[in-house]
C-alpha atoms as a PDB file:
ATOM      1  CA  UNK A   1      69.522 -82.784-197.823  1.00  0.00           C
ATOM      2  CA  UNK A   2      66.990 -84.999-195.755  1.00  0.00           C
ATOM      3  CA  UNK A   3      63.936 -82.861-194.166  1.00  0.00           C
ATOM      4  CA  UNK A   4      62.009 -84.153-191.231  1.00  0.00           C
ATOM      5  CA  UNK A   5      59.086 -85.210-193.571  1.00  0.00           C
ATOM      6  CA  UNK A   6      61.377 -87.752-195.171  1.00  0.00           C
ATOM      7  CA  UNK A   7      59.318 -90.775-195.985  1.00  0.00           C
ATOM      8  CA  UNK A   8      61.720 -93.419-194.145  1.00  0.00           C
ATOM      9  CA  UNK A   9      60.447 -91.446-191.180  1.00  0.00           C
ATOM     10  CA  UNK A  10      57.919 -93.335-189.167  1.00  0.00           C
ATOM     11  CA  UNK A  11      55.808 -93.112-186.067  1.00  0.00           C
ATOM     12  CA  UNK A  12      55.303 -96.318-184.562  1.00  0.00           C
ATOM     13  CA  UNK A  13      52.969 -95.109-181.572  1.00  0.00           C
ATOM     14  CA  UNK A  14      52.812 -92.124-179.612  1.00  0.00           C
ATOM     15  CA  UNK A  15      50.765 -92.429-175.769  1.00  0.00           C
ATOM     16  CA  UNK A  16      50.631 -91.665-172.592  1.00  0.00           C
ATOM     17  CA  UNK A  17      51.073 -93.067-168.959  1.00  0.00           C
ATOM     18  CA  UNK A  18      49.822 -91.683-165.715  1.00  0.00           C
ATOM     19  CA  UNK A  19      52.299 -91.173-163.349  1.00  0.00           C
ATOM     20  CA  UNK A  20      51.464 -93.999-160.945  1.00  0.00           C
ATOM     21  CA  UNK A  21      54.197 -96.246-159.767  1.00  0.00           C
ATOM     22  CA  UNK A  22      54.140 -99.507-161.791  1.00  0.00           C
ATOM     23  CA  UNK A  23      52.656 -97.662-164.997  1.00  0.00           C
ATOM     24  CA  UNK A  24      56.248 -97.737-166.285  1.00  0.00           C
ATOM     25  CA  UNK A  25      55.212-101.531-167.060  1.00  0.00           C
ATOM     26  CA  UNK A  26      52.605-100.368-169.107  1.00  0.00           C
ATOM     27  CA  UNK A  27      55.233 -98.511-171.254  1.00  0.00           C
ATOM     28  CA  UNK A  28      57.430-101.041-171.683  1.00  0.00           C
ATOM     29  CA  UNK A  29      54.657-103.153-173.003  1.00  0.00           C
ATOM     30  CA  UNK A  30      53.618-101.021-175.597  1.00  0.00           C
ATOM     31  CA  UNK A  31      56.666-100.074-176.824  1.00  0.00           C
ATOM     32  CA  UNK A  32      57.520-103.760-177.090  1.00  0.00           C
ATOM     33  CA  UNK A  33      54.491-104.046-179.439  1.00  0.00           C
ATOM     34  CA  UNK A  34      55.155-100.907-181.129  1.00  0.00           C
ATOM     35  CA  UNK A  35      58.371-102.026-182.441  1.00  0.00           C
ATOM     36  CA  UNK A  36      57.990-105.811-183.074  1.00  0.00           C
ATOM     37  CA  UNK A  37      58.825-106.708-186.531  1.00  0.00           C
ATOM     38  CA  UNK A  38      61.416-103.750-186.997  1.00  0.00           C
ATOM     39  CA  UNK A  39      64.228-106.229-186.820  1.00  0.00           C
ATOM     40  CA  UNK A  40      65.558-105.809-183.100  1.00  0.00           C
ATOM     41  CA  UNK A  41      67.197-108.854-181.474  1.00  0.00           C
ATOM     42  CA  UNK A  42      65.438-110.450-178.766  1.00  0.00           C
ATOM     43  CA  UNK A  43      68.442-109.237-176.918  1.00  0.00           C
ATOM     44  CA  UNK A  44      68.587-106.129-177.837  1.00  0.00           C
ATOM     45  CA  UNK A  45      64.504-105.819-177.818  1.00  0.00           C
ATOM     46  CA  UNK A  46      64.993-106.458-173.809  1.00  0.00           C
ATOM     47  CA  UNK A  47      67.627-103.534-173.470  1.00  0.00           C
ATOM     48  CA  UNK A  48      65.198-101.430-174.874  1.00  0.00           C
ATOM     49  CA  UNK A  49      62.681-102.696-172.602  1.00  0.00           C
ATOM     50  CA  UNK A  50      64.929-102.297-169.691  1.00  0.00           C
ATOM     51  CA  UNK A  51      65.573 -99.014-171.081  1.00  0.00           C
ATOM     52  CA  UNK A  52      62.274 -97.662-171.296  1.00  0.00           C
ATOM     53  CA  UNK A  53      61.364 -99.175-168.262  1.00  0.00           C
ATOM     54  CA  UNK A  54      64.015 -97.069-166.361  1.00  0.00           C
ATOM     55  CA  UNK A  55      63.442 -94.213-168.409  1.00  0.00           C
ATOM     56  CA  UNK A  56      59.856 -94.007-167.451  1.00  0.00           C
ATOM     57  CA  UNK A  57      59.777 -94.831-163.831  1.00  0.00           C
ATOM     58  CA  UNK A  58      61.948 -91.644-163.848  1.00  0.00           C
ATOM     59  CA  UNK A  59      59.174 -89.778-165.347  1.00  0.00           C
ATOM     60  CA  UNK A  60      56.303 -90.824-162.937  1.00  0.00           C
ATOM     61  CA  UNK A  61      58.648 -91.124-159.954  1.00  0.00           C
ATOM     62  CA  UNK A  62      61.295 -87.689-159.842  1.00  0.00           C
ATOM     63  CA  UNK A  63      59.683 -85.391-163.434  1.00  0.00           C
ATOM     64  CA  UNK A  64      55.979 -85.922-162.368  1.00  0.00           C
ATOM     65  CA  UNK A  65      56.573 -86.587-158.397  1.00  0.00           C
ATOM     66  CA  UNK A  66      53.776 -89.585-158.795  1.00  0.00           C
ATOM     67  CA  UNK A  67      50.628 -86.898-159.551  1.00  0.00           C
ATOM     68  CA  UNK A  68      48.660 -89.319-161.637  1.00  0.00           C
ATOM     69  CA  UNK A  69      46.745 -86.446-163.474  1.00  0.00           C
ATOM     70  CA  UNK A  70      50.090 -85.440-164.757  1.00  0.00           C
ATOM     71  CA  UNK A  71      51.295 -87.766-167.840  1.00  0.00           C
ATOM     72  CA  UNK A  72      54.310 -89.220-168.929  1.00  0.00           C
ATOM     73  CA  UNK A  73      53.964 -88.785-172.819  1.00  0.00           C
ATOM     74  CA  UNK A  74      55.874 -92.232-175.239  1.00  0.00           C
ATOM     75  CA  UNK A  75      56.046 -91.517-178.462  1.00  0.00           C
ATOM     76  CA  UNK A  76      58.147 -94.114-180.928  1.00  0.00           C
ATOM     77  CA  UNK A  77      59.224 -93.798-184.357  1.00  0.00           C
ATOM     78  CA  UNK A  78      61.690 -95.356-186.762  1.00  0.00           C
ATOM     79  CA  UNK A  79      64.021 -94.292-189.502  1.00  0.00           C
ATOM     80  CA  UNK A  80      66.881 -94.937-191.323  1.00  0.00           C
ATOM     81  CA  UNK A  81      66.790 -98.707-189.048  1.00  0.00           C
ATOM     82  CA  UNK A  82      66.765 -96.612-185.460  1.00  0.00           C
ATOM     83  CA  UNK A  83      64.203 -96.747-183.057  1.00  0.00           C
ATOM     84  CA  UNK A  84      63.593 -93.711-181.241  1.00  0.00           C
ATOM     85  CA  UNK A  85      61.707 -93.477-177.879  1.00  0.00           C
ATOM     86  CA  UNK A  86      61.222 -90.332-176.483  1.00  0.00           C
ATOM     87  CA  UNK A  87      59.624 -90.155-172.645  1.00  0.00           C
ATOM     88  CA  UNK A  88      58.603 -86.804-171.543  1.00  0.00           C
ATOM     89  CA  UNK A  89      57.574 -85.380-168.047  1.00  0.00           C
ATOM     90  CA  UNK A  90      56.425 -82.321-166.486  1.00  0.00           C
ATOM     91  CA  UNK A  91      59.590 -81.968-164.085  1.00  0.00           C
ATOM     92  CA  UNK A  92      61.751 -79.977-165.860  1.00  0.00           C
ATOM     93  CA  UNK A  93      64.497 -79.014-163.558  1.00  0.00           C
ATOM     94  CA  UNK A  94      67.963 -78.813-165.601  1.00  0.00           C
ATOM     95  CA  UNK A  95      69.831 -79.250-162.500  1.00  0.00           C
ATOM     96  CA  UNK A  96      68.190 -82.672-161.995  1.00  0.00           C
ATOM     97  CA  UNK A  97      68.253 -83.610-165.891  1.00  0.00           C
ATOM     98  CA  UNK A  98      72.041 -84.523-166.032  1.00  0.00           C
ATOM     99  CA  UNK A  99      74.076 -86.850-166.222  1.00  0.00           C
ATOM    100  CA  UNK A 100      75.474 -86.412-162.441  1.00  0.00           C
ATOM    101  CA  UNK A 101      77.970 -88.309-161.147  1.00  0.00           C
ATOM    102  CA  UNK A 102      79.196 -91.801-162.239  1.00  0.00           C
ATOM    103  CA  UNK A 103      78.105 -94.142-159.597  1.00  0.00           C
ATOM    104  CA  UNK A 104      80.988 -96.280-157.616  1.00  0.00           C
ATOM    105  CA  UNK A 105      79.208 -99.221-155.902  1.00  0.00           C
ATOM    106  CA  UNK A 106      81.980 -98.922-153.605  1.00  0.00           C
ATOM    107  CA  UNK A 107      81.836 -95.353-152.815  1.00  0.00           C
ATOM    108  CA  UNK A 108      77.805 -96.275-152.589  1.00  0.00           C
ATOM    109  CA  UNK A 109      78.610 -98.620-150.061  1.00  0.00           C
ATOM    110  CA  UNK A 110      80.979 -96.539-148.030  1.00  0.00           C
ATOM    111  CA  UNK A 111      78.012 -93.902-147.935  1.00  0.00           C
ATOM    112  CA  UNK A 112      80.066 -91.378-150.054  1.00  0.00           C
ATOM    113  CA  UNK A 113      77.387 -91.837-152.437  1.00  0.00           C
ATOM    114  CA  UNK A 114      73.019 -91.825-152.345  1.00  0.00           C
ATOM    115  CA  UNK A 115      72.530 -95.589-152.502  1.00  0.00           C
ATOM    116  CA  UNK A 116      69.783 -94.636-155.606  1.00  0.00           C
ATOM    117  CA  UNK A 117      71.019 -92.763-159.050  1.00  0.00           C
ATOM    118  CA  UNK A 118      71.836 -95.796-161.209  1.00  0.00           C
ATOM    119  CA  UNK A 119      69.252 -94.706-163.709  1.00  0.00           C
ATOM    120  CA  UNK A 120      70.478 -92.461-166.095  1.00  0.00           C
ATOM    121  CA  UNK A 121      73.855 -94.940-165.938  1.00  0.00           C
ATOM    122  CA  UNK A 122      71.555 -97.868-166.522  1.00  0.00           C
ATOM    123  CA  UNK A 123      69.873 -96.513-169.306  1.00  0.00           C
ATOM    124  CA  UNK A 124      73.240 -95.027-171.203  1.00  0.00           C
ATOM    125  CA  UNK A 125      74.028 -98.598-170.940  1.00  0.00           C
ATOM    126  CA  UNK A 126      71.153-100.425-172.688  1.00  0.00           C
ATOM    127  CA  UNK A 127      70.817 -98.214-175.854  1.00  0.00           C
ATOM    128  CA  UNK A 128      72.857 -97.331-178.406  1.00  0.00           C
ATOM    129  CA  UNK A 129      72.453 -93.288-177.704  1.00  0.00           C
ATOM    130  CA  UNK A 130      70.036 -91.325-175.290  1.00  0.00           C
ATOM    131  CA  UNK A 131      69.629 -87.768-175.130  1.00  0.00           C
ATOM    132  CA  UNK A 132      68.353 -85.748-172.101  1.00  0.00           C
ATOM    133  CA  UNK A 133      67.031 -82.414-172.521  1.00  0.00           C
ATOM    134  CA  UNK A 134      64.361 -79.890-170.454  1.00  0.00           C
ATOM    135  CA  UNK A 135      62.775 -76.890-172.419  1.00  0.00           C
ATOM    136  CA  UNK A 136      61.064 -75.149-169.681  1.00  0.00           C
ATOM    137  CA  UNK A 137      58.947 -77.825-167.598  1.00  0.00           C
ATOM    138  CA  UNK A 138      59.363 -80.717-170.153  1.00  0.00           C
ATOM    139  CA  UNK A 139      62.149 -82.480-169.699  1.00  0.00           C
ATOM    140  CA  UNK A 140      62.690 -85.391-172.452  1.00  0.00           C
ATOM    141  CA  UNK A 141      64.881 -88.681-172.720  1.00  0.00           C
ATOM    142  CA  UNK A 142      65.443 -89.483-176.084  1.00  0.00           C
ATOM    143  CA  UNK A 143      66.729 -92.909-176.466  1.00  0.00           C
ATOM    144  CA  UNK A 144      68.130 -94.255-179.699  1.00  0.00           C
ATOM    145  CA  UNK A 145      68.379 -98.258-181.071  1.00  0.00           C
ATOM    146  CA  UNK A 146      69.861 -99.350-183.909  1.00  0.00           C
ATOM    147  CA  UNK A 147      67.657-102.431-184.906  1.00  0.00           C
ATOM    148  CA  UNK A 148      70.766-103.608-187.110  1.00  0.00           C
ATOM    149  CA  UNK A 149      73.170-103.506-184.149  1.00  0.00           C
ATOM    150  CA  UNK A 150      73.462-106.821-183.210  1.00  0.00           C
ATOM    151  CA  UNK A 151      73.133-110.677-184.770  1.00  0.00           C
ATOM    152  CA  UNK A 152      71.866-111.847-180.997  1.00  0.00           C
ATOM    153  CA  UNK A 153      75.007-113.613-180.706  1.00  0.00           C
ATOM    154  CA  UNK A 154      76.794-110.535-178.923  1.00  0.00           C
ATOM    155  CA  UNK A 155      78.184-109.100-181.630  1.00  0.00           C
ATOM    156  CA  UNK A 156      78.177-105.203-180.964  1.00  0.00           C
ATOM    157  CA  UNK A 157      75.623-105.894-178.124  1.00  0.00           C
ATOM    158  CA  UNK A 158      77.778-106.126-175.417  1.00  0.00           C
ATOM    159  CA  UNK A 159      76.630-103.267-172.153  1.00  0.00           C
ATOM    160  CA  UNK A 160      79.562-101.201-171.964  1.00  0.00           C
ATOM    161  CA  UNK A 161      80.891-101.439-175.188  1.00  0.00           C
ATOM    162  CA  UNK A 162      83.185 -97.963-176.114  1.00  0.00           C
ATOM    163  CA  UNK A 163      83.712 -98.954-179.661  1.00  0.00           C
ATOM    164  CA  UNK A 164      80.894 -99.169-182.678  1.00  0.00           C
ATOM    165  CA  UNK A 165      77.181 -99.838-181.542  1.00  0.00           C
ATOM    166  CA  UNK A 166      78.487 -98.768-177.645  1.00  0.00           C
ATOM    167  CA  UNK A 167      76.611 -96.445-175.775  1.00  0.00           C
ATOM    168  CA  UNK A 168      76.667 -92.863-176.227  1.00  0.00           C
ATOM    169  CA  UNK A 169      75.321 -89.744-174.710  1.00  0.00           C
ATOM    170  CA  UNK A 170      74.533 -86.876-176.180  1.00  0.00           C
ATOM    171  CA  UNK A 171      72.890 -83.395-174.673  1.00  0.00           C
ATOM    172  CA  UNK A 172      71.341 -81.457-176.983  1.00  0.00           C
END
């Protein structure tokens, strides 16, 4: 049995961002230099940073309604060769924290749809898992990268795969 305190856990930074739009720029950044050297792709270093991006413009824009005295807290670890990247806000609604529905582009266009809410889509897309969850007024996305999961010439790092190294969502 493997306990939290395992020693192939690692925190690679932990910060925050105020929740000013652009700041999610400044997260991207550091997480990019928290995690060079742990064997991502260059590919698969800019789906994280797509990732993260999209992740934390969420934070500042709909958790923490662009209050800059309210912060979007980063933290990033590694273990067992995933990178973890957890971005927390203060706008804990469960309603809003889903999934929702798939976007169509066409039903987007036809105004059946809000032309915005490609986020959470986007993001499932980029990583290899993500995990959304709100206890109380913090409301997390946890997203998970396998540094191993691709050779940079495409090989499981295809957006949209449904088979090994694909995305994944998980609620906890």
């Amino acid at each position: 049995m493997t306990s939290m305190t395992s020693p192939s856990f690692r925190q690679l930074a932990s910060f925050t961002v105020r929740s000013e739009p652009g700041n999610e720029r400044l997260a991207l950044a550091q997480v990019a230099e928290a995690v060079a050297g742990e064997g991502l792709s260059p590919r698969r270093l800019e789906r994280l940073k797509t990732a993260v991006a999209e992740a934390a413009m969420n934070a500042i824009e709909h958790g923490n309604r662009n209050q800059p005295e309210v912060p979007v807290d980063v933290e990033v670890t590694a273990a067992g060769g995933d990178i973890v990247v957890t971005i927390t806000d203060q706008g804990g609604t469960p309603d809003e924290a889903g999934p929702g529905a798939e976007p169509d582009l066409a039903a987007k266009l036809a105004g059946e749809q809000p032309p915005r809410g490609w986020g959470l889509y986007l993001i499932r897309h980029m990583v290899d898992a993500m995990d959304v969850t709100t206890e109380g007024t913090r409301h997390t996305v946890r997203l998970v990268m396998r540094a191993d999961g691709g050779d940079g010439n495409g090989a499981r790092d295809g957006a949209g795969d449904a088979g090994e190294g694909g995305p994944r969502e998980d609620h906890v």
